[in-house]
Protein backbone atom coordinates (compact mmCIF):
# COMPACT_ATOMS: atom_id res chain seq x y z
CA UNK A 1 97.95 100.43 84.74
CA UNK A 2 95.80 102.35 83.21
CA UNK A 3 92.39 100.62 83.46
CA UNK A 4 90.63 98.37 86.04
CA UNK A 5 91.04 94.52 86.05
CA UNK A 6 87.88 92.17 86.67
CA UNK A 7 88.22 90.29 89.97
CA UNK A 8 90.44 87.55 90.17
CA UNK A 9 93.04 85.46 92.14
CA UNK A 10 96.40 84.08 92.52
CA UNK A 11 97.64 80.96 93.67
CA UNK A 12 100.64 83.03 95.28
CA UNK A 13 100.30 85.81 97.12
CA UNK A 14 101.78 89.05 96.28
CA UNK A 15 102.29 92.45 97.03
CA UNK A 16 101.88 95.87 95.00
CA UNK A 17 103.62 98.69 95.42
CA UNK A 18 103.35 102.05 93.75
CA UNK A 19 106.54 103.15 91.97
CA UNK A 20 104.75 106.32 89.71
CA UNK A 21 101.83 107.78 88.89
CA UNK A 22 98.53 108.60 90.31
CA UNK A 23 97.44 106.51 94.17
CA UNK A 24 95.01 104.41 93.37
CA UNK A 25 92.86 101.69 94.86
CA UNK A 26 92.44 97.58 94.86
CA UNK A 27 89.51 96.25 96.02
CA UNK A 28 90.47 92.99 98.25
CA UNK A 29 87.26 90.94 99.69
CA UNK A 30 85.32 93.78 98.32
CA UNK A 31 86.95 96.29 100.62
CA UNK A 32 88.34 99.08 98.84
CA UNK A 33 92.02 99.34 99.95
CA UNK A 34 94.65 102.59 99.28
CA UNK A 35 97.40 101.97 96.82
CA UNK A 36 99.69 104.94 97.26
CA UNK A 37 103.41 106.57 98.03
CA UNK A 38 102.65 105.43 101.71
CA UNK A 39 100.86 102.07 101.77
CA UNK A 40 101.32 99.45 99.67
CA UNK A 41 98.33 96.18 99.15
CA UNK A 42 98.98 92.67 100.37
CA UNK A 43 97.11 89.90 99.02
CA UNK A 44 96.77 86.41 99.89
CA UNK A 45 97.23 83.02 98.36
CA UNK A 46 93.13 82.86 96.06
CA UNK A 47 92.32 86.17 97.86
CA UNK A 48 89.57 87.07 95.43
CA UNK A 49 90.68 91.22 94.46
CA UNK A 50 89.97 93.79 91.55
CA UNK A 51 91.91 96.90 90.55
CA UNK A 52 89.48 99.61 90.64
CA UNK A 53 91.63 102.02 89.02
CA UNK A 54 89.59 105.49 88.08
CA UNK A 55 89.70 105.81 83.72
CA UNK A 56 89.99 109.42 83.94
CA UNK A 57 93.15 109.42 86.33
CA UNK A 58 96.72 109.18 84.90
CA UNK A 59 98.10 105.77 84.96
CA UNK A 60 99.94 104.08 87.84
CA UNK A 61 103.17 102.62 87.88
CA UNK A 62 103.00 99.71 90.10
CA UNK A 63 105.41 96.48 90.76
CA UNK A 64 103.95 93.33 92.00
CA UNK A 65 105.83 90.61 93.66
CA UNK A 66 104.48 87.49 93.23
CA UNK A 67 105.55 84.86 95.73
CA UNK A 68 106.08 81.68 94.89
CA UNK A 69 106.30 79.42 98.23
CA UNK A 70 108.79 76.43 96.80
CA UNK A 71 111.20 79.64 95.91
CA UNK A 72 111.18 80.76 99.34
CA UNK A 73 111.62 77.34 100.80
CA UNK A 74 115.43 76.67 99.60
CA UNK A 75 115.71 79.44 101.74
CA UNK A 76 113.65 79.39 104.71
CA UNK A 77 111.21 76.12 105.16
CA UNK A 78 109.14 78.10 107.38
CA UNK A 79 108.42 79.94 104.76
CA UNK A 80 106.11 77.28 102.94
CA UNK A 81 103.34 79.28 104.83
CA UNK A 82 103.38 81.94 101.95
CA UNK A 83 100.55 79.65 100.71
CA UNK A 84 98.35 79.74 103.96
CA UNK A 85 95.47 82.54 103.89
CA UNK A 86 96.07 84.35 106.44
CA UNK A 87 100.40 84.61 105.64
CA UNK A 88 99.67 88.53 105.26
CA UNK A 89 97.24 89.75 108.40
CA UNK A 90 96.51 93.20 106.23
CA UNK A 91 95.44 93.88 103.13
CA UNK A 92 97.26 97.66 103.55
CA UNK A 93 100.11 98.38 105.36
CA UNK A 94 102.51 101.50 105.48
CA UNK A 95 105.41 100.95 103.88
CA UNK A 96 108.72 101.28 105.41
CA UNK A 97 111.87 102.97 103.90
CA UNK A 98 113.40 99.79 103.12
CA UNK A 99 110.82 98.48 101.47
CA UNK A 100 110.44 101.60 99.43
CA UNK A 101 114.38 102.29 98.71
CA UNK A 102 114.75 99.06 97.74
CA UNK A 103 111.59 98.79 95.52
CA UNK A 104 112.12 102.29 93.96
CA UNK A 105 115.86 100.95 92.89
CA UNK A 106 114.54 97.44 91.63
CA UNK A 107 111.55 99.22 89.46
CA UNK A 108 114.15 102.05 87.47
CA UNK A 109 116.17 99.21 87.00
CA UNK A 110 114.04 97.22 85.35
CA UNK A 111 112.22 100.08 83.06
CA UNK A 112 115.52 101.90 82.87
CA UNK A 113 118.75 99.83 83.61
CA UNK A 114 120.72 98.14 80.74
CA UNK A 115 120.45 94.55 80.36
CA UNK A 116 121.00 93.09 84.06
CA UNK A 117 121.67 89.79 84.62
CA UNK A 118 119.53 87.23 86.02
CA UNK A 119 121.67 86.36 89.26
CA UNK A 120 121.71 90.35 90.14
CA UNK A 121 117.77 90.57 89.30
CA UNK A 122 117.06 87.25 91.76
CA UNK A 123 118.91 88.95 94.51
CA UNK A 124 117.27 92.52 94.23
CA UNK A 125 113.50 90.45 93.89
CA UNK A 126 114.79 88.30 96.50
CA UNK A 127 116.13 91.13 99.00
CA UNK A 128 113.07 92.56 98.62
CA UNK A 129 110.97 89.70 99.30
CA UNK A 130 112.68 89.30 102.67
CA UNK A 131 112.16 93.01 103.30
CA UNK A 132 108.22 92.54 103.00
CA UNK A 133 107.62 89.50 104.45
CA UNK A 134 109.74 89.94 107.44
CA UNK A 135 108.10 93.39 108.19
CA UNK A 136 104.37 92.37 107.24
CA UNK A 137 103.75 88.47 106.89
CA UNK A 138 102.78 86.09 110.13
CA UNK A 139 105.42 83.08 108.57
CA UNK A 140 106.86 83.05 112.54
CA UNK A 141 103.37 82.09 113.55
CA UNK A 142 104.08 78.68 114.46
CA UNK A 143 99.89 78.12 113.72
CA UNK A 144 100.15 78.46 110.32
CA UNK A 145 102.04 75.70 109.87
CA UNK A 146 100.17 73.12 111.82
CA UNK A 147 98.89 70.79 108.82
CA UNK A 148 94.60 71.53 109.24
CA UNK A 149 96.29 75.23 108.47
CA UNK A 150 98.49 74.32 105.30
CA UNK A 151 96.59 75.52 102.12
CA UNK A 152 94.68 72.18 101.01
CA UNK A 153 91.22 71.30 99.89
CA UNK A 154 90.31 68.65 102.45
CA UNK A 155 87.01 67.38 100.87
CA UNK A 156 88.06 64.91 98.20
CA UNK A 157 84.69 65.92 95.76
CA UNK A 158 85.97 69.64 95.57
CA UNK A 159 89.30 67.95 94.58
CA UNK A 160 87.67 65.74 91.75
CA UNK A 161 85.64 68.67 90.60
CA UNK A 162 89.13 70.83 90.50
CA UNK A 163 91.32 67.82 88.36
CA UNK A 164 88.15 67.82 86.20
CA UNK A 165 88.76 71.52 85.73
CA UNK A 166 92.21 71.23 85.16
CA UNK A 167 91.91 68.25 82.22
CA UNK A 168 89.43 70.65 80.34
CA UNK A 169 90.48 73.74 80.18
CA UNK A 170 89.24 74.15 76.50
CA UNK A 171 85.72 73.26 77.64
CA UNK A 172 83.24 75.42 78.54
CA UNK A 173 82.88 75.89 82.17
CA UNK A 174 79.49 74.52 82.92
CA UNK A 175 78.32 74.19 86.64
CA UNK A 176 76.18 70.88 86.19
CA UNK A 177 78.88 69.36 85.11
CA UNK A 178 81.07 70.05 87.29
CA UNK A 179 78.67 69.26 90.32
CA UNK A 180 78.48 66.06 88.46
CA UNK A 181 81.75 65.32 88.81
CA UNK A 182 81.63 65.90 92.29
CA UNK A 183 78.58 63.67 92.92
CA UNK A 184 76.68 66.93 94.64
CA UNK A 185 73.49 69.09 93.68
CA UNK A 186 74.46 72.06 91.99
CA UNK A 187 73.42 74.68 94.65
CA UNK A 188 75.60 72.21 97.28
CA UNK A 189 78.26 71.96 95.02
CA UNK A 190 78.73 76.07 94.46
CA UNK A 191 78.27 76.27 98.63
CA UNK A 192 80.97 73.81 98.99
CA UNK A 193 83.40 75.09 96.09
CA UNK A 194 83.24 78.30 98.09
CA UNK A 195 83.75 76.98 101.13
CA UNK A 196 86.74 75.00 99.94
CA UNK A 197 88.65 77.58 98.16
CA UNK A 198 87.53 80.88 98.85
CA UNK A 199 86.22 81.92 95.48
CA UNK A 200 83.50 80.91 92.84
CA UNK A 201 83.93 78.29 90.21
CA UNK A 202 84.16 80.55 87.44
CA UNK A 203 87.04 82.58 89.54
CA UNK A 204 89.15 79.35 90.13
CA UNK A 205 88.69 77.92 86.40
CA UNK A 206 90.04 81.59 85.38
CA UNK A 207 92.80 81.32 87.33
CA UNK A 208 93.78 78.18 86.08
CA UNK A 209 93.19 79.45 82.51
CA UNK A 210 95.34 82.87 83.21
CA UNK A 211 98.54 80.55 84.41
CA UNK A 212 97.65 78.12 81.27
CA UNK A 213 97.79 81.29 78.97
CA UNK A 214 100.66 83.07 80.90
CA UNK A 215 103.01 79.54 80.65
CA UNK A 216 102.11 79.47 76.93
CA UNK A 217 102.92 83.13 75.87
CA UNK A 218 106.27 83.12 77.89
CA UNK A 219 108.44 79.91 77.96
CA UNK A 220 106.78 78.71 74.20
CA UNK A 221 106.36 80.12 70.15
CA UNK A 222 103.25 78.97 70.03
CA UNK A 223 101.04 81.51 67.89
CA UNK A 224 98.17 83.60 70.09
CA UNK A 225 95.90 82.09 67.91
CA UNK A 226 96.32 78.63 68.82
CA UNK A 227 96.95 79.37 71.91
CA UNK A 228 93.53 81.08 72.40
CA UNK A 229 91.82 78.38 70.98
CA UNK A 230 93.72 75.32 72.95
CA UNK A 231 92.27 77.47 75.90
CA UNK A 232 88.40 77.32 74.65
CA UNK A 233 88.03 80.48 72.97
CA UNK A 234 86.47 80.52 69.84
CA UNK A 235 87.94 84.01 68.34
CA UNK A 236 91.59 85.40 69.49
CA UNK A 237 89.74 88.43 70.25
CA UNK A 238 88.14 86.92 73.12
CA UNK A 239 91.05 85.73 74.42
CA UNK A 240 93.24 88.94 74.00
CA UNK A 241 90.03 90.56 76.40
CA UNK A 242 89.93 88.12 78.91
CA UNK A 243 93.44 88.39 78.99
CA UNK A 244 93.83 92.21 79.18
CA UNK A 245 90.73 92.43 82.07
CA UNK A 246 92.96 90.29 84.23
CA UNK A 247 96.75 91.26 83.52
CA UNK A 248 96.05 95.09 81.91
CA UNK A 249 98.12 94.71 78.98
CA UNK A 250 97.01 92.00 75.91
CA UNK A 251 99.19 88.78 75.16
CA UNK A 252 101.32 90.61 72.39
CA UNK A 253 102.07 93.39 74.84
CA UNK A 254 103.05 90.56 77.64
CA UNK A 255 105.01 88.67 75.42
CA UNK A 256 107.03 91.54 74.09
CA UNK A 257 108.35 91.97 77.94
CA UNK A 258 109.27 88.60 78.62
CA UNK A 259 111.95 86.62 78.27
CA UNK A 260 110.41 83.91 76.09
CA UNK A 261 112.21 80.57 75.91
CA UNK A 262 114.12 78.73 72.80
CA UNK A 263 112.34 75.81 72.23
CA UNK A 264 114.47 72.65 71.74
């Protein structure tokens, strides 16, 4: 990383942890939080956060663990509260040895190792996994899984608004209609959306536009260009910026990485 990203969310929540390069900082709920060879940054399940990364400083080398709850669950059900808000209690935590031995050997294997295969991969990721969340998440607390806890979005007009959102992601996102859809004034509707989810509109239909674009440039051929455009930008350009100000890299460099899948 060499740049800052825009603010954003996940649907999982993940952790980053510095593997080279200069500390830097995220900024999670608009606190500015430490990113270094000491701490590592926790982030919860649409925990709005920006990389505030300073242009002038070399780049950092960072690995992020993003953690899918229905993964974890073949292991663990307990551990279907990776999806609950409050799974990680800190946004910063010291990291311990473990953590870092076994994240230091997992990130020069991946830019440096030969070709590994994928069981040996899934059980580094996986030991690792268990390393952070048993030394930093709350998935004991019995709380989190009591259902009112359970990530959901209880009021069924934020939920028509969001399946609106998801059938047209090639539209442009446009508040009015959207409040429309969810039978509310617009200033009631944006109070509510907030309410419900933690983060804007706009945030949410980016999110759901990120994992549209991420999907498409790693399990299919399909060209960038029609890509961008099944995605409601007019000009590839557009895309390959909106893109790079929430990943860092554009969609060629992503796909270049990844492991993209033979279609039938």
């Amino acid at each position: 990383m060499d740049r800052p990203l825009v603010t954003h969310a996940h649907t999982q929540c993940h952790a980053l942890i510095k593997v080279g390069g200069a500390d830097t900082h995220f900024s999670v709920r608009d606190k500015s939080v430490p990113l270094t060879d000491d701490t590592m940054v926790l982030i919860n399940s649409w925990e709005p956060h920006a990389y505030t990364h300073n242009v002038e400083a070399p780049r950092t080398i960072i690995l992020g663990l993003y953690i899918e709850p229905q993964w974890l669950v073949k292991t663990e059900k307990a551990l279907i509260s990776s999806g609950n808000p409050g799974f990680f209690p800190h946004s910063c935590v010291r990291i311990s040895d473990r953590v870092r031995k076994l994240s230091n050997t997992l990130a020069m294997e991946m830019l440096y190792g030969d070709d590994l295969s994928d069981q040996y991969l899934e059980e580094q990721l996986f030991n690792l996994m268990i390393a952070v969340i048993e030394s930093f998440s709350e998935w004991r607390n019995f709380n989190l899984l009591q259902p009112g806890n359970l990530p959901a979005i209880p009021d069924f007009r934020i939920r028509r608004a969001i399946s609106y959102m998801r059938a047209n992601l090639g539209s442009e996102l446009d508040i009015n209609t959207l409040a429309e859809q969810a039978c509310l004034s617009r200033a009631h509707f944006f109070k509510l959306f907030q309410q419900s989810t933690n983060v804007t509109p706009i945030v949410y239909a980016n999110v759901l536009r990120m994992e549209a674009a991420i999907q498409g440039i790693a399990q299919t051929q399909q060209s960038l260009a029609l890509l961008s455009g099944s995605l409601g930008f007019n000009a590839q350009s557009h895309f390959t910026r909106f893109f790079h100000q929430h990943v860092g890299a554009t969609p060629s460099q992503y796909r270049k990485v990844v492991n993209v899948l033979e279609q039938p």
